[in-house]
PDB file of N, CA and C in Angstrom:
ATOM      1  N   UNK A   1     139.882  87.466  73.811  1.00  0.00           N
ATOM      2  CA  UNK A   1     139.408  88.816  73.996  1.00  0.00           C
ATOM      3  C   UNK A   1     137.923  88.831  74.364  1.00  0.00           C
ATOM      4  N   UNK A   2     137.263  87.831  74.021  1.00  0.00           N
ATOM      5  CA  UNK A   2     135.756  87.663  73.775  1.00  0.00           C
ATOM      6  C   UNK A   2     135.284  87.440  75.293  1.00  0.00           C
ATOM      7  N   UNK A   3     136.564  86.685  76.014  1.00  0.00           N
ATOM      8  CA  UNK A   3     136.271  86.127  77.423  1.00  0.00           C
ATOM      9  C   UNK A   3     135.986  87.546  78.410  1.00  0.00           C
ATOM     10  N   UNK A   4     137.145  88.362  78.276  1.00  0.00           N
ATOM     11  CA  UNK A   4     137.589  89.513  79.249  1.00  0.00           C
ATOM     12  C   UNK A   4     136.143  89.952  78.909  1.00  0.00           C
ATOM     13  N   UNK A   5     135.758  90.595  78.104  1.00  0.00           N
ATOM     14  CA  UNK A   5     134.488  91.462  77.599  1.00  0.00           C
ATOM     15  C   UNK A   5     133.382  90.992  78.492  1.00  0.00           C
ATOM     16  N   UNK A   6     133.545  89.829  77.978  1.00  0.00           N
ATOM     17  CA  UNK A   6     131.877  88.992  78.698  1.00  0.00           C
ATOM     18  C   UNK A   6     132.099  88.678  80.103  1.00  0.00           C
ATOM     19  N   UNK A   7     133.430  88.626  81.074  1.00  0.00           N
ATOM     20  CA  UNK A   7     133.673  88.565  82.332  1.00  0.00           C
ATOM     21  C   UNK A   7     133.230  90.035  83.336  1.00  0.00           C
ATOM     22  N   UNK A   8     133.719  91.309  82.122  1.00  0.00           N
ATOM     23  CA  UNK A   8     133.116  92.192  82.890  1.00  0.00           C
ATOM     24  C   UNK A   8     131.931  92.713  82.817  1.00  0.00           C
ATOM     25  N   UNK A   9     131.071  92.246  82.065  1.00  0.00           N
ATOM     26  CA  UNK A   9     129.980  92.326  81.530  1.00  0.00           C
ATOM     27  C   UNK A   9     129.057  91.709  82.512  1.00  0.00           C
ATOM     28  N   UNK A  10     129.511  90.348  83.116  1.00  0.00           N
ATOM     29  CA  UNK A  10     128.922  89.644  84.408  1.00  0.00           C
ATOM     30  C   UNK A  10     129.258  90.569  85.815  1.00  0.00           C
ATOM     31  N   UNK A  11     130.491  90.713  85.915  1.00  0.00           N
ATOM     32  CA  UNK A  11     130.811  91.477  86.933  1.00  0.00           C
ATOM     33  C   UNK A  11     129.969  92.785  87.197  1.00  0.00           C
ATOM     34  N   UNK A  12     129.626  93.738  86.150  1.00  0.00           N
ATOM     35  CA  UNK A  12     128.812  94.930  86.057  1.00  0.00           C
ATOM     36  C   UNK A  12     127.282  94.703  86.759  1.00  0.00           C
ATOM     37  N   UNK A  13     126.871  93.313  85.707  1.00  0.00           N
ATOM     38  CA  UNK A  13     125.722  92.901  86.175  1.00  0.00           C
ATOM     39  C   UNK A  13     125.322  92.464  87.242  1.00  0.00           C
ATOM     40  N   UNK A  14     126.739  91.444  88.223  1.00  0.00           N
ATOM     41  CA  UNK A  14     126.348  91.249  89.898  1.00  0.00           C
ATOM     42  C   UNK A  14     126.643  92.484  90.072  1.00  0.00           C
ATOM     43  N   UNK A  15     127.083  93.310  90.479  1.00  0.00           N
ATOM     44  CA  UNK A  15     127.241  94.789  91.148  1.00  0.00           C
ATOM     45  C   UNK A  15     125.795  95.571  90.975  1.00  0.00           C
ATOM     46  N   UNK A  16     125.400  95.583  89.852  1.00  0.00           N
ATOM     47  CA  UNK A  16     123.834  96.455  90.268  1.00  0.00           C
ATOM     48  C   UNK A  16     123.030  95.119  90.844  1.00  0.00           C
ATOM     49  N   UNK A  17     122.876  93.933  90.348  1.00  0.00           N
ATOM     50  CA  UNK A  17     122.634  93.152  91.393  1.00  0.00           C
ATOM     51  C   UNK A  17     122.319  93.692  92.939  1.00  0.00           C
ATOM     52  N   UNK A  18     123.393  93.896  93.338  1.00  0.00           N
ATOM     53  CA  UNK A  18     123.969  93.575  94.328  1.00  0.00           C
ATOM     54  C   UNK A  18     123.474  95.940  95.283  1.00  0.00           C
ATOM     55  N   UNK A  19     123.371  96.456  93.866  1.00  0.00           N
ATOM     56  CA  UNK A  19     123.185  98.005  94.514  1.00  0.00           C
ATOM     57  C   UNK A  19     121.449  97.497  94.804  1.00  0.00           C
ATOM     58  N   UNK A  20     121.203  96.874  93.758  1.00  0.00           N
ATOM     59  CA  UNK A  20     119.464  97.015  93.790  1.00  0.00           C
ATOM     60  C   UNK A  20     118.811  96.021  95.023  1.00  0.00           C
ATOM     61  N   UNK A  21     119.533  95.305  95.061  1.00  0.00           N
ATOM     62  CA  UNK A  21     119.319  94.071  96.537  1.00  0.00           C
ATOM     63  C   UNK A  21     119.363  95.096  97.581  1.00  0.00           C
ATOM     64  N   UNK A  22     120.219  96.127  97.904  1.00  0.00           N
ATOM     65  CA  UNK A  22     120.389  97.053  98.836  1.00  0.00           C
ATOM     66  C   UNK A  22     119.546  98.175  99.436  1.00  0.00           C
ATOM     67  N   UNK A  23     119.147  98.643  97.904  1.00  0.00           N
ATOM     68  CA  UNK A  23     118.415  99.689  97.845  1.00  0.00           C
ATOM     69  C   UNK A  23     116.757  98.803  98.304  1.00  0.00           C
ATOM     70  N   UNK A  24     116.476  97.663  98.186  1.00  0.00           N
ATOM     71  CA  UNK A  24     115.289  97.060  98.626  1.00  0.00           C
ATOM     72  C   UNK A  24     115.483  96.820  99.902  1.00  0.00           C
ATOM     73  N   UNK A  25     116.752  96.763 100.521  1.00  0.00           N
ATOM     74  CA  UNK A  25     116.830  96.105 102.049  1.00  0.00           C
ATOM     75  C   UNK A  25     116.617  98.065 103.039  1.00  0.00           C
ATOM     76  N   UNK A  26     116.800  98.808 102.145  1.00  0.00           N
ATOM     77  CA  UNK A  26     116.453 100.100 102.906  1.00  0.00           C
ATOM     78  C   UNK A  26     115.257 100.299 102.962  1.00  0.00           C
ATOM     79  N   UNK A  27     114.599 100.426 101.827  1.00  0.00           N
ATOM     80  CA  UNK A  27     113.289 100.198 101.665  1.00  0.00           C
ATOM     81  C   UNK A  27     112.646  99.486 102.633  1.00  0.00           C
ATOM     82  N   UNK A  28     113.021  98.023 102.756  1.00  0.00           N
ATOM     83  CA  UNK A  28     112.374  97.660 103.685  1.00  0.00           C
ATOM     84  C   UNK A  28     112.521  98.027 105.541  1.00  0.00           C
ATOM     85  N   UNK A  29     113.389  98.275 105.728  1.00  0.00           N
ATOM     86  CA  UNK A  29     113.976  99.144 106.861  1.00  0.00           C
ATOM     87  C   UNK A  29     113.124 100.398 106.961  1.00  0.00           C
ATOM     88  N   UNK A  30     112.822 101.030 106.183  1.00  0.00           N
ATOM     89  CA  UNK A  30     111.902 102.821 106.178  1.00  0.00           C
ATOM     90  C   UNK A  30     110.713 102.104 106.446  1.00  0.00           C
ATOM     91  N   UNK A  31     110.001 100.910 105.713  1.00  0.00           N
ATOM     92  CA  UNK A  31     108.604 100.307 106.349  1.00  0.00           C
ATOM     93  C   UNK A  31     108.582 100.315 107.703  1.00  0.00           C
ATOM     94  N   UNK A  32     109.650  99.697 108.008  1.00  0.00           N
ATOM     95  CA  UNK A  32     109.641  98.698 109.654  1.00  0.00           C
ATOM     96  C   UNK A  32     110.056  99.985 110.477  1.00  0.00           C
ATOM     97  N   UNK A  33     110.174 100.892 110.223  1.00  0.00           N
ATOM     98  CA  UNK A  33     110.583 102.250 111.101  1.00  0.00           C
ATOM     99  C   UNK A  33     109.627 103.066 110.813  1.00  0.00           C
ATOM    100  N   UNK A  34     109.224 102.967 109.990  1.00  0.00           N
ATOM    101  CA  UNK A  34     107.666 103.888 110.031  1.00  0.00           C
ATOM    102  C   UNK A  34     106.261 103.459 110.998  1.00  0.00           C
ATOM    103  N   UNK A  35     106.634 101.810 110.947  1.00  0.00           N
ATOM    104  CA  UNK A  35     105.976 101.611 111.910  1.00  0.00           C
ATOM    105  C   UNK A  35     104.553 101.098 110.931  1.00  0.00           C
ATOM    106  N   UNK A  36     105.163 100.658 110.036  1.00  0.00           N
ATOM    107  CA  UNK A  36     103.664 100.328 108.883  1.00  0.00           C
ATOM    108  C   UNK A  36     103.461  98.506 109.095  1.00  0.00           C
ATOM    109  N   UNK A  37     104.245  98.130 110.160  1.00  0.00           N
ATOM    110  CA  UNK A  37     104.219  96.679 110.407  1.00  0.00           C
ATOM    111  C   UNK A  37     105.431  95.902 109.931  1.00  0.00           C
ATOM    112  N   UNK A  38     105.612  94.883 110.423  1.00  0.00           N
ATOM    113  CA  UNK A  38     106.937  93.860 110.438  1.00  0.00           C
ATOM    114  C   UNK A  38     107.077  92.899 109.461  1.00  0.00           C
ATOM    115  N   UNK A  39     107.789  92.859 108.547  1.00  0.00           N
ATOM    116  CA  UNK A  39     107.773  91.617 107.692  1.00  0.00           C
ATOM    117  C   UNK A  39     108.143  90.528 107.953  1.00  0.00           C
ATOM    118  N   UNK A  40     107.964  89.307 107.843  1.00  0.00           N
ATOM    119  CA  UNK A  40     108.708  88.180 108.130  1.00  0.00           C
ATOM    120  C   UNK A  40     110.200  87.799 107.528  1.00  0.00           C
ATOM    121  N   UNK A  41     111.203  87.535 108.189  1.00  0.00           N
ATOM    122  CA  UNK A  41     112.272  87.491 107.521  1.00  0.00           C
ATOM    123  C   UNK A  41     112.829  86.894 106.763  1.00  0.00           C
ATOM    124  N   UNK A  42     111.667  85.246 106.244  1.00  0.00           N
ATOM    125  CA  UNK A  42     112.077  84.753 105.639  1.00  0.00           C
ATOM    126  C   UNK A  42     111.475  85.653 104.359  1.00  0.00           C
ATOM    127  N   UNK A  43     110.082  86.141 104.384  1.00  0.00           N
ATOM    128  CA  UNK A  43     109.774  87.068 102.959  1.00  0.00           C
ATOM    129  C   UNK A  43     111.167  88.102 102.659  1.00  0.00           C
ATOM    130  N   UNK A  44     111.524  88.657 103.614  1.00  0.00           N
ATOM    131  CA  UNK A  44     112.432  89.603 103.183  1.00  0.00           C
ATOM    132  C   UNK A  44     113.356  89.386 102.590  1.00  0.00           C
ATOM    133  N   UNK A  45     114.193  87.894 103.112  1.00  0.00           N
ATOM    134  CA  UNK A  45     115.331  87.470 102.329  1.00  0.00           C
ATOM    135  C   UNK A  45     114.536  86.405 100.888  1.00  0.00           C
ATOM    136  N   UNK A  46     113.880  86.058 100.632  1.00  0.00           N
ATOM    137  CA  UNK A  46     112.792  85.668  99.569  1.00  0.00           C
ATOM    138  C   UNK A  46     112.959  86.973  98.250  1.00  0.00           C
ATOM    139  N   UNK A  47     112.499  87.618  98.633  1.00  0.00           N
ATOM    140  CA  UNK A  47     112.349  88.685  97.958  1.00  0.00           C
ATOM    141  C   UNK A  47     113.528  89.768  97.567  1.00  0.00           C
ATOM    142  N   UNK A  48     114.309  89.167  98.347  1.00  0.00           N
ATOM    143  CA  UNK A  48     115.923  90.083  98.321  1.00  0.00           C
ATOM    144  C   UNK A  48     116.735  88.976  97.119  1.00  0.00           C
ATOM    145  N   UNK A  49     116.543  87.868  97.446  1.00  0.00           N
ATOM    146  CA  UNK A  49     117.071  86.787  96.199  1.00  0.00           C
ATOM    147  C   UNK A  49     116.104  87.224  94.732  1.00  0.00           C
ATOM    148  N   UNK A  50     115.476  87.046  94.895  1.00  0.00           N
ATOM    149  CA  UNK A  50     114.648  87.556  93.799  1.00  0.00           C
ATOM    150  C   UNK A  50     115.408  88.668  93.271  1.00  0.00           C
ATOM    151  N   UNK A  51     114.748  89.490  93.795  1.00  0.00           N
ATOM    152  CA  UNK A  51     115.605  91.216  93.110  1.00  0.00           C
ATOM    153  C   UNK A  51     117.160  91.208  92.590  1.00  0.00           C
ATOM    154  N   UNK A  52     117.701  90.432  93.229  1.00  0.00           N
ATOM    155  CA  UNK A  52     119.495  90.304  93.201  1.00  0.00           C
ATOM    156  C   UNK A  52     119.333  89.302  91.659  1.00  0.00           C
ATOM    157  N   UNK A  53     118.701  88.201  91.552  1.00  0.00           N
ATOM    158  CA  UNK A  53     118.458  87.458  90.993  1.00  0.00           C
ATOM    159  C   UNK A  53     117.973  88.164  89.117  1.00  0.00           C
ATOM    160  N   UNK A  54     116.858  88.646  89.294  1.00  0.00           N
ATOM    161  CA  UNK A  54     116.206  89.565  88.386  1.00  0.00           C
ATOM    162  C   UNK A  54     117.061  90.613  87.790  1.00  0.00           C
ATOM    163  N   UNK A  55     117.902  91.269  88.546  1.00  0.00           N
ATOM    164  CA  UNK A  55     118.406  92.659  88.145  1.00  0.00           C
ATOM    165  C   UNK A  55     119.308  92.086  87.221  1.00  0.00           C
ATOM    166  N   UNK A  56     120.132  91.124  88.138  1.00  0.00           N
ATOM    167  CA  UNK A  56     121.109  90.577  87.436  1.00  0.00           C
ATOM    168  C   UNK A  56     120.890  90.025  86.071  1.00  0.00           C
ATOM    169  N   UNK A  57     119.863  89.137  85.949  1.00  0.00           N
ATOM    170  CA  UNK A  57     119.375  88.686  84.836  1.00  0.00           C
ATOM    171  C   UNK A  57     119.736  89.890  83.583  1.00  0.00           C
ATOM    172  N   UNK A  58     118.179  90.569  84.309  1.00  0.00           N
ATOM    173  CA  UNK A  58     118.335  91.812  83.181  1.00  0.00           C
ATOM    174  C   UNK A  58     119.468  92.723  82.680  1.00  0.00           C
ATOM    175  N   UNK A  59     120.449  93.011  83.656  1.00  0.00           N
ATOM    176  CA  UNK A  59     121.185  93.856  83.505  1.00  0.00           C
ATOM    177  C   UNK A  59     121.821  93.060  82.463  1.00  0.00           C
ATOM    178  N   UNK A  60     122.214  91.800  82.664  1.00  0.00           N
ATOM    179  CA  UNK A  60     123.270  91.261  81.824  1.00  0.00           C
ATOM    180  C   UNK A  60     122.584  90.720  80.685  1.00  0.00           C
ATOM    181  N   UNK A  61     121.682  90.330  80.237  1.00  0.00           N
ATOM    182  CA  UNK A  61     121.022  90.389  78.955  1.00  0.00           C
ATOM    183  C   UNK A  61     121.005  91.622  78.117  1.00  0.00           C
ATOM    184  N   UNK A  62     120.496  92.722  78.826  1.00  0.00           N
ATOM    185  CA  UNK A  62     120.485  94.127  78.188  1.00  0.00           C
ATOM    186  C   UNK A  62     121.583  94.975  77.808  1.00  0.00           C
ATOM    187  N   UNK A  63     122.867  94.469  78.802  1.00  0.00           N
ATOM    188  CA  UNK A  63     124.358  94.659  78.920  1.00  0.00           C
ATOM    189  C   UNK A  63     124.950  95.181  77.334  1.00  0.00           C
ATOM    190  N   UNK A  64     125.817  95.974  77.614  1.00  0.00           N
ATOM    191  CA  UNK A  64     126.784  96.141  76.112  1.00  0.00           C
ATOM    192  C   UNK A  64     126.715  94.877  75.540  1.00  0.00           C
TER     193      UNK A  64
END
């Protein structure tokens, strides 16, 4: 029983992962269309692992 719990508990945690990785890749899209200058793409995907990375962390530490 202990398994199922803690499987969706990971699953919850890649999914905002995975909203908050998104919500930074728009973000960065509204920069580059505003016209505030170009990021390099390796920073962008750098920084997109990160966030996916982080959220996840947290979410699932802080998790039910």
């Amino acid at each position: 029983m202990g398994g199922g719990v803690r499987r969706d508990a990971l699953k919850a945690a890649v999914l905002w992962g995975v909203i908050a990785t998104l919500a930074f890749l728009v973000l960065v899209q509204a920069y580059q269309l505003l016209e505030f200058g170009g990021l390099p793409l390796g920073v962008v995907v750098t920084v997109a692992l990160v966030v996916f990375g982080a959220t996840t962390l947290v979410t699932y530490l802080l998790g039910p």
